[in-house]
Protein backbone atom coordinates (compact mmCIF):
# COMPACT_ATOMS: atom_id res chain seq x y z
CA UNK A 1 -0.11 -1.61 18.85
CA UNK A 2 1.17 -2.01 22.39
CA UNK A 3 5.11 -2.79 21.47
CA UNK A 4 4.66 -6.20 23.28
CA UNK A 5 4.12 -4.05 26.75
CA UNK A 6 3.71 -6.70 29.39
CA UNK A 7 0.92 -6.31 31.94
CA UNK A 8 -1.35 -4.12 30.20
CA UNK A 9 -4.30 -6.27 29.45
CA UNK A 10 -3.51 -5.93 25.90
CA UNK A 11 -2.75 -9.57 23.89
CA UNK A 12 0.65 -9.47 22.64
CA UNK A 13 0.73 -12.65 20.36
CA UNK A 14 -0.79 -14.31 17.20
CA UNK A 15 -3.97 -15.95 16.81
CA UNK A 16 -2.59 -19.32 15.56
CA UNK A 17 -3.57 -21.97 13.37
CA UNK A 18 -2.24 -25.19 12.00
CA UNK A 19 -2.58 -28.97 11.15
CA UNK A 20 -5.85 -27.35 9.77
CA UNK A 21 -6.31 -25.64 6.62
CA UNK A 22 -7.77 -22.43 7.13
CA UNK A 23 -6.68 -18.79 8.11
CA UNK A 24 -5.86 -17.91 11.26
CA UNK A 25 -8.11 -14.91 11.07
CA UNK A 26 -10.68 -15.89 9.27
CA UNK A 27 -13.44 -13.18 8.89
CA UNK A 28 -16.26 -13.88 6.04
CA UNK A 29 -18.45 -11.78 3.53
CA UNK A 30 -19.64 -8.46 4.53
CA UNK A 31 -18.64 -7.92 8.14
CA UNK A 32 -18.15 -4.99 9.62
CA UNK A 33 -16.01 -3.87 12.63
CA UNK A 34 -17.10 -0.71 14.09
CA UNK A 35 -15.03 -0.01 17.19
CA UNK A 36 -16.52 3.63 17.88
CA UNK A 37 -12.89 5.01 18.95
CA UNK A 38 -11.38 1.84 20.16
CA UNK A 39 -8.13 1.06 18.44
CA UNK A 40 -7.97 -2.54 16.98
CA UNK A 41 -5.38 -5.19 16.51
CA UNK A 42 -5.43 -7.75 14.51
CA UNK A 43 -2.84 -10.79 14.48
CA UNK A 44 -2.67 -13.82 12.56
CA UNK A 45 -0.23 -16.16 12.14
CA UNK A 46 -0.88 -19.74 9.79
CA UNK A 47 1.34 -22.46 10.40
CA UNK A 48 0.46 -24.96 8.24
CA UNK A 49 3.81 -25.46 6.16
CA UNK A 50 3.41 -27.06 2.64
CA UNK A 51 2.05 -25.80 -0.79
CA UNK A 52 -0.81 -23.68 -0.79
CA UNK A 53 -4.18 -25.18 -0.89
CA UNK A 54 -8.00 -25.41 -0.39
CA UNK A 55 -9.14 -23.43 2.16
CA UNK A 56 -6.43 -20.80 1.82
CA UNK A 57 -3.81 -20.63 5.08
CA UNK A 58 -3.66 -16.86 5.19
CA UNK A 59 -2.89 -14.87 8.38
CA UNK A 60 -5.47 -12.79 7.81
CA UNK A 61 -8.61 -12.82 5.64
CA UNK A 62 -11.05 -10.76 5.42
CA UNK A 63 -13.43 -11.53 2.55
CA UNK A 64 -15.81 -9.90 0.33
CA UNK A 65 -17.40 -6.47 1.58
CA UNK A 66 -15.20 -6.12 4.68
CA UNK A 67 -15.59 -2.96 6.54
CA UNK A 68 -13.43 -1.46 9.26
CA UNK A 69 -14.00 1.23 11.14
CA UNK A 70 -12.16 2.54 14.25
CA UNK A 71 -13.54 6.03 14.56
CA UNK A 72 -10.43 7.89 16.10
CA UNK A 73 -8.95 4.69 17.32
CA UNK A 74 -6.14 3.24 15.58
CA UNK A 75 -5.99 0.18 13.36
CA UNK A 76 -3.08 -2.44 13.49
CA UNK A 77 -3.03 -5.32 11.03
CA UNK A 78 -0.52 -8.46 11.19
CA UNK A 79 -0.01 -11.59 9.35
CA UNK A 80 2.14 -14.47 8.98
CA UNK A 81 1.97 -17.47 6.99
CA UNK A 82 4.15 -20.34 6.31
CA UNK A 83 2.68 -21.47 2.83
CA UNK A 84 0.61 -18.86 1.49
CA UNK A 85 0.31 -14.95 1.33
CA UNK A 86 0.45 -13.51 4.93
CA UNK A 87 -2.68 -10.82 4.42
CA UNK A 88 -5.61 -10.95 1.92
CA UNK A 89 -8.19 -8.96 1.47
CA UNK A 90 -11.28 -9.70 -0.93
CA UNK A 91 -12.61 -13.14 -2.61
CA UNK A 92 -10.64 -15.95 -3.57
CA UNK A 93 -10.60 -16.93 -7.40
CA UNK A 94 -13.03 -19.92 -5.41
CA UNK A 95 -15.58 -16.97 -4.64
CA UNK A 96 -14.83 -14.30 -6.70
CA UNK A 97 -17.61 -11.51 -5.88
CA UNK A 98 -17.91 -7.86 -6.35
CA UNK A 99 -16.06 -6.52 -3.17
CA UNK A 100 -15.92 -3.03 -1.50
CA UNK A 101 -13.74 -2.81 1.22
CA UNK A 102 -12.62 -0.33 3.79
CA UNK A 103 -10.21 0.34 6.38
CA UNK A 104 -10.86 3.84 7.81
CA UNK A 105 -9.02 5.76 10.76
CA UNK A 106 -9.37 9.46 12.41
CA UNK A 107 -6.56 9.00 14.87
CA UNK A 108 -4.17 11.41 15.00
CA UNK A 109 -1.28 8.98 16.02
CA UNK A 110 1.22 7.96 13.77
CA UNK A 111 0.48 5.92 11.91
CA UNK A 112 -3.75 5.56 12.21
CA UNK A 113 -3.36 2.63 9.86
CA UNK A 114 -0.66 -0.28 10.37
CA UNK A 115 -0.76 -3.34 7.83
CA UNK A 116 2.12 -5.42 8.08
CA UNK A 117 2.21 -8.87 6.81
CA UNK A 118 4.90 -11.49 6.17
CA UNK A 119 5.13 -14.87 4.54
CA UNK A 120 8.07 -17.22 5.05
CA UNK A 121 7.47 -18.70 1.30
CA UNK A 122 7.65 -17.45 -1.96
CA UNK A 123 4.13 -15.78 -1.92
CA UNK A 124 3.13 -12.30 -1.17
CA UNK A 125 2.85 -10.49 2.09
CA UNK A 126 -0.24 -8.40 1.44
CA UNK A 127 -2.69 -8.64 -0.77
CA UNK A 128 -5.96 -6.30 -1.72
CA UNK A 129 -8.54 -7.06 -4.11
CA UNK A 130 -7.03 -9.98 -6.31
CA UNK A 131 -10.32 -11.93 -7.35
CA UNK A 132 -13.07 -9.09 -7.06
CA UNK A 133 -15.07 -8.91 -9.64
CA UNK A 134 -16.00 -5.83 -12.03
CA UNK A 135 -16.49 -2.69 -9.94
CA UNK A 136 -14.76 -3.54 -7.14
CA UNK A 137 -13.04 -1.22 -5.43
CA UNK A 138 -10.28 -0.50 -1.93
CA UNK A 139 -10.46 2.56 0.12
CA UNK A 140 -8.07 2.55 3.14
CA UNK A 141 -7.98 5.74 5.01
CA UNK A 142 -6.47 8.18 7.60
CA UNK A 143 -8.75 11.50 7.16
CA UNK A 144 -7.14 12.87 10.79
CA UNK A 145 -6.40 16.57 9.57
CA UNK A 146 -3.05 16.62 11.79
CA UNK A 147 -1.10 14.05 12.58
CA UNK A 148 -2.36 9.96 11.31
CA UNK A 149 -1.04 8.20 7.92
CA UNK A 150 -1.00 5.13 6.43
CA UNK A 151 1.79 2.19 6.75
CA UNK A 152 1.80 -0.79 4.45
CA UNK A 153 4.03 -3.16 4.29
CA UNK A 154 4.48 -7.15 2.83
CA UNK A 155 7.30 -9.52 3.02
CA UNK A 156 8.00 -12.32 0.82
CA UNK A 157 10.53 -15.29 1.07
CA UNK A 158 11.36 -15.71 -2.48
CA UNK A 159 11.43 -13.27 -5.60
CA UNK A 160 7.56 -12.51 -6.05
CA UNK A 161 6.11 -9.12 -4.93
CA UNK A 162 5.68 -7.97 -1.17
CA UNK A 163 2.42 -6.09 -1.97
CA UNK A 164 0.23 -7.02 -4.68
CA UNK A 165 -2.43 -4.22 -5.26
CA UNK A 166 -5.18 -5.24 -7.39
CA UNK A 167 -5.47 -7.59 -10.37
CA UNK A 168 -6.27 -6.28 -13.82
CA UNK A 169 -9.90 -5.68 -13.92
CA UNK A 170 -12.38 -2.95 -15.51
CA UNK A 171 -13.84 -0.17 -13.28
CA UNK A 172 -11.68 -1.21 -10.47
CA UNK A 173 -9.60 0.93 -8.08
CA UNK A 174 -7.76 1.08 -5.22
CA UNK A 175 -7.44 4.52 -2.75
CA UNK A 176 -4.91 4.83 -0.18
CA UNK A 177 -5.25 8.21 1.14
CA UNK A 178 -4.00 10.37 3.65
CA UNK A 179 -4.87 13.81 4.99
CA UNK A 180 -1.72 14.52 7.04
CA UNK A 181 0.30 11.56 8.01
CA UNK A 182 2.60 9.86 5.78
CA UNK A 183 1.71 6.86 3.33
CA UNK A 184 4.14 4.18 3.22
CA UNK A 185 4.13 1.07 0.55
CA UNK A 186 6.76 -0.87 1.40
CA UNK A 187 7.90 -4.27 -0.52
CA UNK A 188 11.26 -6.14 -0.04
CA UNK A 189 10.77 -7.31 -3.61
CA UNK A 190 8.44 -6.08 -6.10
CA UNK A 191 5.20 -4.26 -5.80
CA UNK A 192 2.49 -5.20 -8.34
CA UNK A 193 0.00 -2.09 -9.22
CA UNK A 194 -3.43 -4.95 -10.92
CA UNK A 195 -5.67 -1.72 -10.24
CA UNK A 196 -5.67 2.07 -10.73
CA UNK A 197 -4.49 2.87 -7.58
CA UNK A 198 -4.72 6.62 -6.21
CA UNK A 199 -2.46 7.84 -3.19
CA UNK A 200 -2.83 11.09 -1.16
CA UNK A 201 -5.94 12.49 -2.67
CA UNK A 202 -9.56 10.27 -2.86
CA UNK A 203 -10.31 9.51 -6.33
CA UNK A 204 -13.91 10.82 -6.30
CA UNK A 205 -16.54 11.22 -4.10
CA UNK A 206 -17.87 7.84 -5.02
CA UNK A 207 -18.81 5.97 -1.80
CA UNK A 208 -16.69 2.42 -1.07
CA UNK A 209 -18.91 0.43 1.31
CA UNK A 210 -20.95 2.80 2.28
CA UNK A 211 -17.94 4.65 3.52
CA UNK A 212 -17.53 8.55 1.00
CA UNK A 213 -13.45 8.94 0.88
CA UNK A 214 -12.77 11.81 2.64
CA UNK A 215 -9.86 13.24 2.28
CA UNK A 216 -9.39 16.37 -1.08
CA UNK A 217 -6.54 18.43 0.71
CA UNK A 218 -3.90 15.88 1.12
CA UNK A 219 -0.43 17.22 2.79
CA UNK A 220 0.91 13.68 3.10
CA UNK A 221 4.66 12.47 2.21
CA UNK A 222 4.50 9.33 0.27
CA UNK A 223 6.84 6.66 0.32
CA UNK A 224 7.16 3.82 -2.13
CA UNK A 225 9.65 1.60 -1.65
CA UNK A 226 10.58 -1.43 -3.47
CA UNK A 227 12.62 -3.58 -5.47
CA UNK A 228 10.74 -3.58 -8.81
CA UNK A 229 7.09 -2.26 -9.98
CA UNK A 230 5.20 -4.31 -11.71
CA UNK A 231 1.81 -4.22 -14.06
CA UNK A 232 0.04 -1.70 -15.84
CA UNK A 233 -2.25 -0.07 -14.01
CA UNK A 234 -2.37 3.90 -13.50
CA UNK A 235 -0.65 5.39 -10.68
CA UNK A 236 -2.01 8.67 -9.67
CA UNK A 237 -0.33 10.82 -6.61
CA UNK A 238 -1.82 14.00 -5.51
CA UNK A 239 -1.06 15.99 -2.25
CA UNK A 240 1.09 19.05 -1.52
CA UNK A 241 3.86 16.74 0.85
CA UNK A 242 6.53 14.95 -1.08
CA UNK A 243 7.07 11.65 -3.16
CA UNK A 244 10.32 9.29 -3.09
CA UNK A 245 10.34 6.11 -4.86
CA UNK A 246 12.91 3.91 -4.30
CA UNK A 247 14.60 0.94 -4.04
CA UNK A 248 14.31 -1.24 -1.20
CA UNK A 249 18.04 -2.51 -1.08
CA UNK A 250 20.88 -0.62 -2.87
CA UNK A 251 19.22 -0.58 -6.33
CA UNK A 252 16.25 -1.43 -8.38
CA UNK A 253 16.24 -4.86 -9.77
CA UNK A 254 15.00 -3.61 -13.20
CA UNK A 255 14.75 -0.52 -15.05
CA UNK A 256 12.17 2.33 -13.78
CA UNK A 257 9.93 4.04 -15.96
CA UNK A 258 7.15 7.10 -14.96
CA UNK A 259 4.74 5.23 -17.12
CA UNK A 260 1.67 5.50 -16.16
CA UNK A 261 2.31 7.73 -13.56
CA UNK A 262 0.58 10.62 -12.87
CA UNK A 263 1.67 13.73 -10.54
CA UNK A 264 -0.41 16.61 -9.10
CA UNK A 265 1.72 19.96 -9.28
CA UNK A 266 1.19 20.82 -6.14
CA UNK A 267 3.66 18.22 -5.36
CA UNK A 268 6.16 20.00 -3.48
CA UNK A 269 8.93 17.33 -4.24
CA UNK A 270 10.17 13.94 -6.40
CA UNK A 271 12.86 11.92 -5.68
CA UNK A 272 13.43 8.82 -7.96
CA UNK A 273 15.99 6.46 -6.87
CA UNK A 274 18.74 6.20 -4.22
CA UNK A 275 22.36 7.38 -4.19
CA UNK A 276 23.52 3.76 -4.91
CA UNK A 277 20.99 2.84 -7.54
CA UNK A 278 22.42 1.85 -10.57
CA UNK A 279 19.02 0.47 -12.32
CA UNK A 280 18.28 2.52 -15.46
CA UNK A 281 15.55 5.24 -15.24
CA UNK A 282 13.33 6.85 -17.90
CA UNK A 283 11.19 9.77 -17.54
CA UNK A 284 8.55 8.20 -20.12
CA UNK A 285 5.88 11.56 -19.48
CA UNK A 286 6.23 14.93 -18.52
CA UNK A 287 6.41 16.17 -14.99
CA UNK A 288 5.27 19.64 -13.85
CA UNK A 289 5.52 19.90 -9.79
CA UNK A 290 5.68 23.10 -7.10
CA UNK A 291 9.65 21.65 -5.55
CA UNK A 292 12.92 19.89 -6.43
CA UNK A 293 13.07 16.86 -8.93
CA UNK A 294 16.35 14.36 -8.15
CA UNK A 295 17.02 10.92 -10.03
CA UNK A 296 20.02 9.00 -9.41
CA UNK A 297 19.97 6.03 -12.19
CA UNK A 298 22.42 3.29 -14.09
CA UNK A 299 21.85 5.87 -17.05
CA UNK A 300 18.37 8.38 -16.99
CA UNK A 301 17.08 9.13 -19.96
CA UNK A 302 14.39 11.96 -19.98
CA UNK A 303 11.85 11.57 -22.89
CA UNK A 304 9.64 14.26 -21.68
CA UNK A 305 9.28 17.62 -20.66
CA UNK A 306 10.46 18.40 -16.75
CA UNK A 307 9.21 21.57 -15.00
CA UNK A 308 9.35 22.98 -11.18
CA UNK A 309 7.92 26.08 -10.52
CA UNK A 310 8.48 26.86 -7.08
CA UNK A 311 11.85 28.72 -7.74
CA UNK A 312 15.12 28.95 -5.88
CA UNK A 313 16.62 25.92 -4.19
CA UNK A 314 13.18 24.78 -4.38
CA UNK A 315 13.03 24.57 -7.68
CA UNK A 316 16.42 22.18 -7.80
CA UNK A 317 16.60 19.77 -10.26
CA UNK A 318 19.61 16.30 -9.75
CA UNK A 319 20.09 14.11 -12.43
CA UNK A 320 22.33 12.05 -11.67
CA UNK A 321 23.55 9.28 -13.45
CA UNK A 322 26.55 6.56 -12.98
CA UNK A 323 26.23 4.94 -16.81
């Protein structure tokens, strides 16, 4: 992303649609975008105000079997929309279809990979893999070994979730991986986990697209940040950087619960809430990591076994509750 630099050949607006239904960015099953090193930007904004309808007014769609590749350029993703969710990626329930996709970088900038979208209605501000059918599965990736990461962020108007990963479905996952930089998920309401998602490490060496995840020795920080989590998928976070999960304003809008949650222990640090959260928290499974544990919570109740083994101040555990 250029920051809006003036003068630099670089296009600093949206592609913009409206009176039309449509998406502004509109690309269709099983294109690919190889830019060999180039970075790409991507920026779509719908205008078309009203309920949502048929065909969809996302910023940005990218369909069924959607491959990006930048090599070691970076990737920058933006949406808008002014009656429906800002960014999707997959099928629509219209033409649901088995659907890899990937979003790869190997820049070393931070961050390789920059999703941002934002809708000015009560729907969701990114979306990945709602209507595939069985077997599909997400990889977005930064395999840079220094530097890169992963930034992901979705805006709603109304009480719905920001980011929306996955619907429930069998043999479905989605990977958001990093080898160095951080990974960011970042909802200013709720954030819905539909699929088995995996953060840090690659879940196997089971090729998405074509595209083998590449990254086993994961160092990155990962941030989650929202309001509320929603469904029932599994949650699994492996790399030797450091998780927080927290609220996106003061507190969480609902209790917090480690279900389905699960924690490499090379983890070299947890943090569960914020200072001000007053949202109840429950340890619901046992955690066993290499650095500090802190929870701040309404109360915390701690149903399972807790463990650090890195010693010292780094083996510090908080819990610390305001009833």
């Amino acid at each position: 992303d250029n920051n809006g630099t003036a003068g630099d050949g670089i296009p600093d607006g949206y592609a913009y649609r409206s009176g039309y239904g449509g998406s502004a960015v509109d690309i269709r099953s099983d294109v690919s975008l190889l830019s060999d090193g180039g970075d790409v930007i991507m920026r779509g904004h719908s205008g078309l105000a009203g309920a949502p309808g048929s065909p969809r007014t996302f910023g940005v769609w990218a369909s069924a079997g959607f491959k990006l590749d930048a090599g070691t350029g970076t990737i920058n993703i933006r949406g808008k929309s002014e009656s429906e969710s800002a960014i999707w990626l997959g099928p629509t329930e219209s033409a649901g279809a088995l659907s890899p996709i990937v979003i790869t970088s190997a820049s070393t900038a931070s961050n390789a990979i920059t999703i941002h979208g934002e809708s000015t209605t009560n729907s969701h501000g990114f979306i990945a893999n709602w209507d595939g059918t069985t077997g599909s599965n997400v990889l977005i990736q930064s395999s840079a070994s220094i530097g890169g990461g992963v930034s992901i962020t979705g805006i709603t108007n109304g009480a719905l979730d920001g980011i929306i990963l996955g619907q429930t479905g069998t043999s479905e996952s989605i990977q958001i991986l990093s080898q160095a930089g951080d990974v960011s998920l970042i909802s200013n309401e709720g954030l819905y986990f539909g699929n088995d998602s995996f953060l840090g490490n690659r879940k196997d060496g089971t090729a998405v697209n074509g595209v083998t995840p590449s990254v086993q020795t994961s160092s990155a920080n990962i941030i989650v940040r929202a309001n509320s989590f929603n469904g029932s998928s599994a949650i699994d976070v492996s790399t030797t950087g450091e998780l927080t999960i927290e609220p996106n304003g003061n507190a969480f809008s609902s209790a917090y619960s480690t279900s389905g949650l699960t924690l490499d222990s090379a983890l070299t640090g947890l943090t569960i809430g914020t200072s001000t959260n007053t949202a109840d928290v429950t340890i619901s499974n046992a955690i066993d990591i290499a650095g500090p544990i802190t929870v701040y919570g309404g109360d915390i109740a701690v149903n399972e076994n807790l463990n650090t083994t890195a010693g010292g101040a780094l083996g510090d555990m908080l819990l610390k509750a305001s009833g």
